[in-house]
PDB file of N, CA and C in Angstrom:
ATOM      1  N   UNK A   1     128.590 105.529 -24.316  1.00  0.00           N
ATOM      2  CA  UNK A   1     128.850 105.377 -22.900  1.00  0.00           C
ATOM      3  C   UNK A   1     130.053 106.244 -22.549  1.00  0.00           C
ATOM      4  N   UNK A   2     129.604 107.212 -21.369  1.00  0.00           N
ATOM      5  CA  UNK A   2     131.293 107.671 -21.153  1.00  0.00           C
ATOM      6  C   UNK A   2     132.024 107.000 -20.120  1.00  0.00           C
ATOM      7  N   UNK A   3     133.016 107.586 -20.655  1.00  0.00           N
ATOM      8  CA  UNK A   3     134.657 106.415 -20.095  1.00  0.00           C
ATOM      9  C   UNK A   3     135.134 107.743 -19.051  1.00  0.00           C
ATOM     10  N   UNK A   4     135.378 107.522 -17.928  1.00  0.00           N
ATOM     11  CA  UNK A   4     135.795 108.491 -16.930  1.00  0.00           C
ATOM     12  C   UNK A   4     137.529 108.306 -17.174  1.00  0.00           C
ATOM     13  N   UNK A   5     138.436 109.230 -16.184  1.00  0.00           N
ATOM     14  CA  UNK A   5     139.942 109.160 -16.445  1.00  0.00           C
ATOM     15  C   UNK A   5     140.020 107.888 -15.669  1.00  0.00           C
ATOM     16  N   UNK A   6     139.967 107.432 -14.896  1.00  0.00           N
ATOM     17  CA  UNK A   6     140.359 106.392 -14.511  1.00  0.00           C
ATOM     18  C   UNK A   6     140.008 104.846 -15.336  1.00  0.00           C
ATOM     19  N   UNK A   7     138.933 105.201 -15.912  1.00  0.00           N
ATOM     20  CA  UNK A   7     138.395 103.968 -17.238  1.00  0.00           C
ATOM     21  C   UNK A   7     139.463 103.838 -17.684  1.00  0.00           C
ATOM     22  N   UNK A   8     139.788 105.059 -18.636  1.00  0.00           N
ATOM     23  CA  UNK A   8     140.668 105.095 -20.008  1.00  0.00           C
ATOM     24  C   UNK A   8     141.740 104.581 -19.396  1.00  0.00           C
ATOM     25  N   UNK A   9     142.723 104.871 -17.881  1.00  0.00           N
ATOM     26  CA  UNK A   9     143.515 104.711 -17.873  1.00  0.00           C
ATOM     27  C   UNK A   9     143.596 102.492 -17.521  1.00  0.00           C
ATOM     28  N   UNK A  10     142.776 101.826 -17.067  1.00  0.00           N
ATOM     29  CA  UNK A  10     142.378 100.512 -16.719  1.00  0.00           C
ATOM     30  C   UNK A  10     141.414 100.217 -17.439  1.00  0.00           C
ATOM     31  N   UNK A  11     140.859 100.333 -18.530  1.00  0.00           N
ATOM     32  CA  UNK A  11     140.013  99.613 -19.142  1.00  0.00           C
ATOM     33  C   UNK A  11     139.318  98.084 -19.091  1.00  0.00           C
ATOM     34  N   UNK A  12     140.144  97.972 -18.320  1.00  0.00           N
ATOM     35  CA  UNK A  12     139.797  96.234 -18.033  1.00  0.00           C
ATOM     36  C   UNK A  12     138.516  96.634 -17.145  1.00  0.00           C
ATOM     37  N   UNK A  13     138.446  97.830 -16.186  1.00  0.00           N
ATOM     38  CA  UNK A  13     137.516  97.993 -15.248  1.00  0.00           C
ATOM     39  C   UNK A  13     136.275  98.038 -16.013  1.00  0.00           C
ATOM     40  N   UNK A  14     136.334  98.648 -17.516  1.00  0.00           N
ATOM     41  CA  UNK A  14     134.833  98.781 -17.959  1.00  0.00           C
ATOM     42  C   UNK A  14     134.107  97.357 -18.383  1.00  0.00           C
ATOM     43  N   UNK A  15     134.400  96.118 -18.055  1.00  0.00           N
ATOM     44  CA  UNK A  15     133.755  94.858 -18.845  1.00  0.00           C
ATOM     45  C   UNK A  15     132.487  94.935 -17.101  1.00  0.00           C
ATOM     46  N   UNK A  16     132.632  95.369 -16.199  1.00  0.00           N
ATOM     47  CA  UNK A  16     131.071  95.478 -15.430  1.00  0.00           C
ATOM     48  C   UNK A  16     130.200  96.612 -16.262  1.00  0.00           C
ATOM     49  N   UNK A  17     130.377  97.323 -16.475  1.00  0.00           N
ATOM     50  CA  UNK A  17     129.405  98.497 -17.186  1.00  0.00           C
ATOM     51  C   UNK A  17     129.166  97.762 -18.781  1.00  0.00           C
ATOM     52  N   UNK A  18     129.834  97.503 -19.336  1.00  0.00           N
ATOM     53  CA  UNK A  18     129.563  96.575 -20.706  1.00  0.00           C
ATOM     54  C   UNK A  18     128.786  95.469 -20.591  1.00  0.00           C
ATOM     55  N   UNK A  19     128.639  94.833 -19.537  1.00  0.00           N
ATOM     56  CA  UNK A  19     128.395  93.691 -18.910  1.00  0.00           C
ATOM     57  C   UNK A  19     126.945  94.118 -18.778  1.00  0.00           C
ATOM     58  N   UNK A  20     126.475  94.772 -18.373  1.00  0.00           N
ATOM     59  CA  UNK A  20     125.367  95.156 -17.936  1.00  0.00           C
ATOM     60  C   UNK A  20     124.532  95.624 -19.539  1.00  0.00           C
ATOM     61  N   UNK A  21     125.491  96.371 -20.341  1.00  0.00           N
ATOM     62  CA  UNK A  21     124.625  97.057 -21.256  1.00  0.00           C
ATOM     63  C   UNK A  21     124.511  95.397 -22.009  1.00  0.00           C
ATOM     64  N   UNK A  22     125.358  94.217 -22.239  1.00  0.00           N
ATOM     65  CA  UNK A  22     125.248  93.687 -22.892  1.00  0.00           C
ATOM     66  C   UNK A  22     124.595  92.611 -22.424  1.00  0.00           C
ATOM     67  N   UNK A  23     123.681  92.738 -21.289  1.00  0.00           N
ATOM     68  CA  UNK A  23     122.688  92.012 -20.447  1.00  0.00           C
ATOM     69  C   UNK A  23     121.403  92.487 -21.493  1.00  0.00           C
ATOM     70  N   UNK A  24     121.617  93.696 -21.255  1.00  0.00           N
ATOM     71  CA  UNK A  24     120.172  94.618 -21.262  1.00  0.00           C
ATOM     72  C   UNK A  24     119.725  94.451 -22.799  1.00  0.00           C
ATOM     73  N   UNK A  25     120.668  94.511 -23.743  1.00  0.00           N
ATOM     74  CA  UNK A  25     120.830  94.924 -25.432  1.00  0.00           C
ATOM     75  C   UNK A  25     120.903  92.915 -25.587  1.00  0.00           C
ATOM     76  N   UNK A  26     121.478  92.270 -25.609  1.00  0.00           N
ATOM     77  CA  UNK A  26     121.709  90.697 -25.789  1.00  0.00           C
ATOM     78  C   UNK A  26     120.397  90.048 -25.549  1.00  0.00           C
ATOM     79  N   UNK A  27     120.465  90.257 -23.992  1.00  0.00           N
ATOM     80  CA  UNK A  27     119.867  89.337 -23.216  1.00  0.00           C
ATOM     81  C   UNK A  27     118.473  89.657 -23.077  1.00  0.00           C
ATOM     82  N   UNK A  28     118.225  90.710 -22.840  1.00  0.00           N
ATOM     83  CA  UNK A  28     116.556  91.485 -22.991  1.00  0.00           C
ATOM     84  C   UNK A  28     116.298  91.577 -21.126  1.00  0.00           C
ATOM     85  N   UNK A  29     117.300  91.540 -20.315  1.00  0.00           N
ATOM     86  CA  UNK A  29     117.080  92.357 -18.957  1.00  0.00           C
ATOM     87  C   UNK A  29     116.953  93.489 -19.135  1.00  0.00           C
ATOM     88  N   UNK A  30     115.901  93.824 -18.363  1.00  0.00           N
ATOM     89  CA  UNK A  30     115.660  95.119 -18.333  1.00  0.00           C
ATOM     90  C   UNK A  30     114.741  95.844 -16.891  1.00  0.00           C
ATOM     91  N   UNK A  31     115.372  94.821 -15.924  1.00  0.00           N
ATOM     92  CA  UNK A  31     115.812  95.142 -14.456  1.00  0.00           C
ATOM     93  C   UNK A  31     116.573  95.897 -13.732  1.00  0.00           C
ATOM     94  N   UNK A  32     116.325  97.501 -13.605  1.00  0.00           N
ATOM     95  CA  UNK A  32     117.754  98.189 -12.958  1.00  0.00           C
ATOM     96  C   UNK A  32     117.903  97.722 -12.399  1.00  0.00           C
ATOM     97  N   UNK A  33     117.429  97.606 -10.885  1.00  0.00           N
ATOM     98  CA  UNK A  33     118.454  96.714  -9.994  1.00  0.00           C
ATOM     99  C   UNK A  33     119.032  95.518  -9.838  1.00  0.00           C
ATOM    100  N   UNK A  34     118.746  94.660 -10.992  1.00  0.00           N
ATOM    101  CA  UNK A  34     119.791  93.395 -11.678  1.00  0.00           C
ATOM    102  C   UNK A  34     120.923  94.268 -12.399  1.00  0.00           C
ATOM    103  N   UNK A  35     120.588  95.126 -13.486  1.00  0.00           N
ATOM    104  CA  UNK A  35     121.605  95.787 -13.707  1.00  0.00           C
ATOM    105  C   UNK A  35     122.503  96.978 -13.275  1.00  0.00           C
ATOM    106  N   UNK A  36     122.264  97.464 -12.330  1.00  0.00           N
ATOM    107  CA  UNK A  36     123.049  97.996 -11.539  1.00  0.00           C
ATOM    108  C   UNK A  36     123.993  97.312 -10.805  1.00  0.00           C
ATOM    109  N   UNK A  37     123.456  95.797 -10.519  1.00  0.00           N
ATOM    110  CA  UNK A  37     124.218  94.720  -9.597  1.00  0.00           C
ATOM    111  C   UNK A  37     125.255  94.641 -10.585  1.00  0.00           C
ATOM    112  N   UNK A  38     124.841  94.371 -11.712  1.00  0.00           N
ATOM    113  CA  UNK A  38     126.403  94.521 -12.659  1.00  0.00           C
ATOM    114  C   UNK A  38     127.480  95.126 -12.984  1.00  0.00           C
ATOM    115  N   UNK A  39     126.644  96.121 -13.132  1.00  0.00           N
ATOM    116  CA  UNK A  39     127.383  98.033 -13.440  1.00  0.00           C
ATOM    117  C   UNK A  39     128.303  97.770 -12.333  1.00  0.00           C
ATOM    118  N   UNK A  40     127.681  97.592 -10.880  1.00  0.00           N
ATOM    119  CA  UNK A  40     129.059  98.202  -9.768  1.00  0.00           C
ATOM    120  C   UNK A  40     129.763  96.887  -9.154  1.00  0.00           C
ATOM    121  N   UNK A  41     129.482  95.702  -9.909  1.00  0.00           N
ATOM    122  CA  UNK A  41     130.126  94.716  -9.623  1.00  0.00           C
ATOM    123  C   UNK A  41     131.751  94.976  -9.556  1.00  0.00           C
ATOM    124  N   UNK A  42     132.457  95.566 -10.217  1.00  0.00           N
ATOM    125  CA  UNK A  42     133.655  95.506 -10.164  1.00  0.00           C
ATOM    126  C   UNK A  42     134.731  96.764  -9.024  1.00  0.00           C
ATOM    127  N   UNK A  43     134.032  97.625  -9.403  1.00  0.00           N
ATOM    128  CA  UNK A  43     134.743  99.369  -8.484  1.00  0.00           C
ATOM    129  C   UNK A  43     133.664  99.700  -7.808  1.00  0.00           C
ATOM    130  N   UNK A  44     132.476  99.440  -7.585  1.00  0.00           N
ATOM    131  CA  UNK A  44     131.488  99.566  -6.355  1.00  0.00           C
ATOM    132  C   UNK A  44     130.730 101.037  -6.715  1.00  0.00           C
ATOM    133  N   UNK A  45     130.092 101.442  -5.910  1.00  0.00           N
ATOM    134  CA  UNK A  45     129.818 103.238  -5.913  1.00  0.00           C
ATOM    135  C   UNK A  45     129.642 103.470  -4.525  1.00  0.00           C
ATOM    136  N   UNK A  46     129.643 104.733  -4.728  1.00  0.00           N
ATOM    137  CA  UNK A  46     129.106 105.463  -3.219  1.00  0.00           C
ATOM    138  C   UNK A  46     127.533 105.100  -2.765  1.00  0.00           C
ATOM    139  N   UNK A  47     126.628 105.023  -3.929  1.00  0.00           N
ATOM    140  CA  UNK A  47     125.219 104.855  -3.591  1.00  0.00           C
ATOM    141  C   UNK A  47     125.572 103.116  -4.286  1.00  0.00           C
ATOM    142  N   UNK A  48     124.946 102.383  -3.540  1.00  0.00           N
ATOM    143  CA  UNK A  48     124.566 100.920  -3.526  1.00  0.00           C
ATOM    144  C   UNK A  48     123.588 100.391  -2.960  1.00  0.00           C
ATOM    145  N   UNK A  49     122.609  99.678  -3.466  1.00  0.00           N
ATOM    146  CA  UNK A  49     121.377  98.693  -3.195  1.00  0.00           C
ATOM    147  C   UNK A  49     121.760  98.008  -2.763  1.00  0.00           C
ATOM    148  N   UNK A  50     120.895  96.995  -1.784  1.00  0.00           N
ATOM    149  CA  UNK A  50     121.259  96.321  -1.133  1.00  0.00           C
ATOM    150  C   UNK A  50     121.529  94.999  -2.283  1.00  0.00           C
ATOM    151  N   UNK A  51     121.321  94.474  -2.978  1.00  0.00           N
ATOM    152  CA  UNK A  51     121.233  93.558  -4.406  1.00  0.00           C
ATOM    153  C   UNK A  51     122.614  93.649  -4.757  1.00  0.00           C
ATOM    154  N   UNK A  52     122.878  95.466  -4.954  1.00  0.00           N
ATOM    155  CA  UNK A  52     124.548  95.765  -5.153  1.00  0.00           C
ATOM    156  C   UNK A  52     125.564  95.255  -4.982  1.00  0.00           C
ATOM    157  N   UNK A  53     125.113  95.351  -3.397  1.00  0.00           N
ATOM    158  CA  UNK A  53     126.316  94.872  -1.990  1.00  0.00           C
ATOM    159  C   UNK A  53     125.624  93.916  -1.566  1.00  0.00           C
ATOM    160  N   UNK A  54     125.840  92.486  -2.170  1.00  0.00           N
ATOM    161  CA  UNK A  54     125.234  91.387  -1.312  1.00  0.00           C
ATOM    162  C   UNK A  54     125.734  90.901  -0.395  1.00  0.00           C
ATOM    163  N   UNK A  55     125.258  90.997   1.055  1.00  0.00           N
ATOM    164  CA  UNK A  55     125.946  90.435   2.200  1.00  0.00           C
ATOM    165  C   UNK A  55     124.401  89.693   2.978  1.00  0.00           C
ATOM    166  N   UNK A  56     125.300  88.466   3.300  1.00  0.00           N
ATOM    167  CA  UNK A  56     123.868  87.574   4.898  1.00  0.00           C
ATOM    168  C   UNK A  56     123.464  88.269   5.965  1.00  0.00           C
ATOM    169  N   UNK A  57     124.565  88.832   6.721  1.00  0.00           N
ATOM    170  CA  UNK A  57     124.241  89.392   7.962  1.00  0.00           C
ATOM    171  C   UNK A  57     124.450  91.026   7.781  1.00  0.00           C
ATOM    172  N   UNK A  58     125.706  91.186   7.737  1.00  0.00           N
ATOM    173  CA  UNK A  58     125.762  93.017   8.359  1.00  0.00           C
ATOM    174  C   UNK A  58     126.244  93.267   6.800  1.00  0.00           C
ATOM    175  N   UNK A  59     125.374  94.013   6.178  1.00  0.00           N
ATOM    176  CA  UNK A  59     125.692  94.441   4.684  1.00  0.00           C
ATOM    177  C   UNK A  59     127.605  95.366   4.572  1.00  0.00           C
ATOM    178  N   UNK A  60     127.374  96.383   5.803  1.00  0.00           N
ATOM    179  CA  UNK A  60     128.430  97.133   5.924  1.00  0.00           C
ATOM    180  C   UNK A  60     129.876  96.616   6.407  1.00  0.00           C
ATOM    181  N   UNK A  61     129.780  95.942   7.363  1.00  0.00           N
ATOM    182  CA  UNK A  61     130.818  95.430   7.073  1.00  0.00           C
ATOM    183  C   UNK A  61     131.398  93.759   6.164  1.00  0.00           C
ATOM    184  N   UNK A  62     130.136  93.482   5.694  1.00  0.00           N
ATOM    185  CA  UNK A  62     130.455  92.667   4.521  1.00  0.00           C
ATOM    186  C   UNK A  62     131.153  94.228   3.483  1.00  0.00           C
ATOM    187  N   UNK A  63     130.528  94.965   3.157  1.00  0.00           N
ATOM    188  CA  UNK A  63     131.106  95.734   1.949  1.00  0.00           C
ATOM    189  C   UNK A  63     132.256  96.427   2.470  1.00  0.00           C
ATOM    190  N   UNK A  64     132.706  97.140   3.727  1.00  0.00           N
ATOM    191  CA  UNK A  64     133.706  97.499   3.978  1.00  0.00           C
ATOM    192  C   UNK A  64     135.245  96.224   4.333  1.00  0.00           C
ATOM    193  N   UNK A  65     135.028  94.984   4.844  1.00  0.00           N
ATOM    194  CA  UNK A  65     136.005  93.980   4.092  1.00  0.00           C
ATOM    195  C   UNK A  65     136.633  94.112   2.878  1.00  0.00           C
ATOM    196  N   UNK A  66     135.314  93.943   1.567  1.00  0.00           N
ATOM    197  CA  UNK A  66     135.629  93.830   0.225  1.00  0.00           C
ATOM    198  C   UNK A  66     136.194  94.947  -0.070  1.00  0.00           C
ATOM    199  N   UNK A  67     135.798  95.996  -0.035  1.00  0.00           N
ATOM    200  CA  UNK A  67     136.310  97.319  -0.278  1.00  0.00           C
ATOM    201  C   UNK A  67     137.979  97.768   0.338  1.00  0.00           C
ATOM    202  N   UNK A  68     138.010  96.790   1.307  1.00  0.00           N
ATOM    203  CA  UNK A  68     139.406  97.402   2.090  1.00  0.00           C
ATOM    204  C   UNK A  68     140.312  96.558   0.919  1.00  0.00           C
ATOM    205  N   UNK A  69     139.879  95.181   0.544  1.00  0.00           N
ATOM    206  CA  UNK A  69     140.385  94.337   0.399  1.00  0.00           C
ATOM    207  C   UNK A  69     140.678  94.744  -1.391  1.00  0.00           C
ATOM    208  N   UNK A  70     139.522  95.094  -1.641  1.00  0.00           N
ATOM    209  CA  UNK A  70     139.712  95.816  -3.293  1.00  0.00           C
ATOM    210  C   UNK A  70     141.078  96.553  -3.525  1.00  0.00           C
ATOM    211  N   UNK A  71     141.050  97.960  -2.692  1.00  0.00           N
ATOM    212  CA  UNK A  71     141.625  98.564  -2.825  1.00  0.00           C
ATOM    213  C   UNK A  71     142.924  98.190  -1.900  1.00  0.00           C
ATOM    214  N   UNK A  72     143.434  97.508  -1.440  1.00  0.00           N
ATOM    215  CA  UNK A  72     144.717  96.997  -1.490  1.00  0.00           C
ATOM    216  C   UNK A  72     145.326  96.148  -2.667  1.00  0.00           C
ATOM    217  N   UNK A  73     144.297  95.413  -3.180  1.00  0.00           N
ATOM    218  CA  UNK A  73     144.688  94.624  -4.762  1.00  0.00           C
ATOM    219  C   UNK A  73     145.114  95.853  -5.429  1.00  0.00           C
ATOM    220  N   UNK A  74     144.204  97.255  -5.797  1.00  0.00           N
ATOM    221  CA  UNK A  74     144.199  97.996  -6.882  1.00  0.00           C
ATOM    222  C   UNK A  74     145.654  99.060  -6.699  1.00  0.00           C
ATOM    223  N   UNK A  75     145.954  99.274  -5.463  1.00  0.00           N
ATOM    224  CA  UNK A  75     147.221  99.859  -4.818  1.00  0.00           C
ATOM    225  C   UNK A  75     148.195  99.061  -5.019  1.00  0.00           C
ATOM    226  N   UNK A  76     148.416  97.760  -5.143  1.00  0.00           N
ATOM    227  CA  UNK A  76     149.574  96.847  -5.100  1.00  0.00           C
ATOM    228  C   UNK A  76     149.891  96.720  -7.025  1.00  0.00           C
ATOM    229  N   UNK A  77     149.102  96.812  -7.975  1.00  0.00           N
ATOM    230  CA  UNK A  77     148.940  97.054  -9.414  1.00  0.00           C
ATOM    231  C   UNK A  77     148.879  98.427  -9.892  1.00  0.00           C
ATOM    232  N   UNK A  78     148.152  99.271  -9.371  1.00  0.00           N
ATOM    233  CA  UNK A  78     148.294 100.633  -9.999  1.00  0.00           C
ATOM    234  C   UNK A  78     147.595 101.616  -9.321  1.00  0.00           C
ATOM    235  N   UNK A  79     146.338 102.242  -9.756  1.00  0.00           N
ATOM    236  CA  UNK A  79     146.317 103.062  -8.182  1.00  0.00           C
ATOM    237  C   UNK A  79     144.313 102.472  -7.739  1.00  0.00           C
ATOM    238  N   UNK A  80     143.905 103.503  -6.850  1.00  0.00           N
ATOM    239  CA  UNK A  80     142.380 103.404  -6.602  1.00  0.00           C
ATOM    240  C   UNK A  80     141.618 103.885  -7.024  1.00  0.00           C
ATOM    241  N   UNK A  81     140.207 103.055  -7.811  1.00  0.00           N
ATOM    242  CA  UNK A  81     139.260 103.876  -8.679  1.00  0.00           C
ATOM    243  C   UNK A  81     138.632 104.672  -7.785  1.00  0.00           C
ATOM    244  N   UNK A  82     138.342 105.793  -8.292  1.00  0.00           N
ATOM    245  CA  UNK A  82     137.491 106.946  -7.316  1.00  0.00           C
ATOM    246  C   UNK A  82     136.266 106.208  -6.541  1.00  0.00           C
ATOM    247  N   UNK A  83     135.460 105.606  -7.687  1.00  0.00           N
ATOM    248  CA  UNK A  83     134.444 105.193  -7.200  1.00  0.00           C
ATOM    249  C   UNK A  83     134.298 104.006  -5.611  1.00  0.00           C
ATOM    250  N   UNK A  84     135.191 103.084  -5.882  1.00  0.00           N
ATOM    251  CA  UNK A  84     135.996 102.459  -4.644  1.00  0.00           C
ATOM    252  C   UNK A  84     136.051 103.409  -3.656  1.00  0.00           C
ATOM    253  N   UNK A  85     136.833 104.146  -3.519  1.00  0.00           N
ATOM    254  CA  UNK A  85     137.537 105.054  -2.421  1.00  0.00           C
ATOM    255  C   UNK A  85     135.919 105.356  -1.760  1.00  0.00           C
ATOM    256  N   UNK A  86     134.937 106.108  -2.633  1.00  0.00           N
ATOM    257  CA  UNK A  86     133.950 107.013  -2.284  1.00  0.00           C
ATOM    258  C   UNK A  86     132.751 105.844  -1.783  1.00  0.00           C
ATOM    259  N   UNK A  87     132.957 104.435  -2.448  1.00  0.00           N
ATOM    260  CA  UNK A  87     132.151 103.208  -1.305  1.00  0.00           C
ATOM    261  C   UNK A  87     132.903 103.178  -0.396  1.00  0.00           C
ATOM    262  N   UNK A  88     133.690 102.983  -0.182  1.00  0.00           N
ATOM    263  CA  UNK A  88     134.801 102.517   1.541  1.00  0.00           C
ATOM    264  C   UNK A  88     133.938 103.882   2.470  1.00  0.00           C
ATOM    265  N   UNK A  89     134.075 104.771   1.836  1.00  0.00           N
ATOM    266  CA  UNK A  89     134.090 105.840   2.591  1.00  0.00           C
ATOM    267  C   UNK A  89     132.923 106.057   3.206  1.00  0.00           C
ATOM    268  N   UNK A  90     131.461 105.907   2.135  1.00  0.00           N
ATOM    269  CA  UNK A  90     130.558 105.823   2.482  1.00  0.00           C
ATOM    270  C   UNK A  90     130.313 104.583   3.560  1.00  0.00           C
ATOM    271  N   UNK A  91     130.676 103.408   3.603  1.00  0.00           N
ATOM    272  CA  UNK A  91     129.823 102.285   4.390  1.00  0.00           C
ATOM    273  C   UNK A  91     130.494 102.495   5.425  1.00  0.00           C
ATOM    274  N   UNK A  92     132.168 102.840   5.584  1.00  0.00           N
ATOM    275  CA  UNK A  92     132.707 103.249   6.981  1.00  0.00           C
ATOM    276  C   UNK A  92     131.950 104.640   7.845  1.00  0.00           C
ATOM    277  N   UNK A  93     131.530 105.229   6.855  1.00  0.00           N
ATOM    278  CA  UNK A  93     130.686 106.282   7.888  1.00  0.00           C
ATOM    279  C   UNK A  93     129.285 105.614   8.023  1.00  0.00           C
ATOM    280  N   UNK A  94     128.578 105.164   7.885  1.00  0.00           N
ATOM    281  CA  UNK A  94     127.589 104.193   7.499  1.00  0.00           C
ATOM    282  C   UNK A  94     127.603 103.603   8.666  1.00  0.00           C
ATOM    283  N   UNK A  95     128.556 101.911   8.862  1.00  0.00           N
ATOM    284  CA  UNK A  95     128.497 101.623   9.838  1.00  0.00           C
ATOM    285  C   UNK A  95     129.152 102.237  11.121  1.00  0.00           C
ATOM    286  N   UNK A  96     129.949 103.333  11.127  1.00  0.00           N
ATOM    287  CA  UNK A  96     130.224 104.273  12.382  1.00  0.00           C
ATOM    288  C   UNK A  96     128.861 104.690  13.009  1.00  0.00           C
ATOM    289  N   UNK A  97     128.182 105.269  12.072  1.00  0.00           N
ATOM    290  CA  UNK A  97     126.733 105.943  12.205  1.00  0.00           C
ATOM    291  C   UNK A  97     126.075 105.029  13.157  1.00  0.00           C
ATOM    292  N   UNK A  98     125.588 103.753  12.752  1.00  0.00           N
ATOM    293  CA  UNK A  98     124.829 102.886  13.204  1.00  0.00           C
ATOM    294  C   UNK A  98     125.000 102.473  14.362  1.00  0.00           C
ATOM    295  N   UNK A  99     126.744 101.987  14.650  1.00  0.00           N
ATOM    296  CA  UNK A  99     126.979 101.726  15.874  1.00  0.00           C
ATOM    297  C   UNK A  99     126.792 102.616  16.953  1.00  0.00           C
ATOM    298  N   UNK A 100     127.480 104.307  16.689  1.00  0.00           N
ATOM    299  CA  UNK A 100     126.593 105.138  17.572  1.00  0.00           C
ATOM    300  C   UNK A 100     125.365 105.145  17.856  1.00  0.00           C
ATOM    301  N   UNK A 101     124.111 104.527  17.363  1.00  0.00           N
ATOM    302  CA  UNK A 101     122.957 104.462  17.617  1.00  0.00           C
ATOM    303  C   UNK A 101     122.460 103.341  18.219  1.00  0.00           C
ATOM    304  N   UNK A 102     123.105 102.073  18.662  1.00  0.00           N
ATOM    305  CA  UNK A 102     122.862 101.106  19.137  1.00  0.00           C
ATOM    306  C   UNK A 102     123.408 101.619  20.337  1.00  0.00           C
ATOM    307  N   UNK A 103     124.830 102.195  20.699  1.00  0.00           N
ATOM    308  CA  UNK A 103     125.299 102.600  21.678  1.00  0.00           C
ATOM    309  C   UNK A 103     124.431 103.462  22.829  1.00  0.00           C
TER     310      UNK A 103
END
């Protein structure tokens, strides 16, 4: 499995990606999109399923909350995983998008 710079430097972040392989290898899932729900359980991604990002009503700003809210935890301890930054970024243009189109 590769470990990106920000892994190596927080390692604690890799027990969602371990988590998943040790679903798949343990447990005998062998559901991507159960295991993907795992994989980005912790630092999120830019591309997310809806399974990913579980929200009731408005997926986007359920995930842009968590995401604001992530990355103020991860700023107040050390810094922001890329992958974080590049979900915020995505669902804030996301739901910008949408609302222009209801408008």
């Amino acid at each position: 499995m590769a470990i990106d710079g920000f892994e190596r430097r927080r390692p604690v972040v890799l027990h969602a990606r371990l988590g998943a392989e040790l679903a798949r290898e343990r447990f005998g899932v062998d559901d991507e999109a159960v295991l993907s729900a795992i994989r980005k359980h912790t630092l999120a991604d830019a591309a997310m399923s809806p399974l990913d990002a579980i929200a009731f009503v408005d997926i986007d700003a359920a995930m842009i909350a968590v995401l604001t809210s992530t990355i103020a935890h991860q700023l107040a301890r050390y810094e922001t995983a890329p992958q974080t930054s590049a979900a915020l970024a995505f669902y804030q243009r996301r739901s910008h998008e949408r609302s222009l189109l209801s408008a």
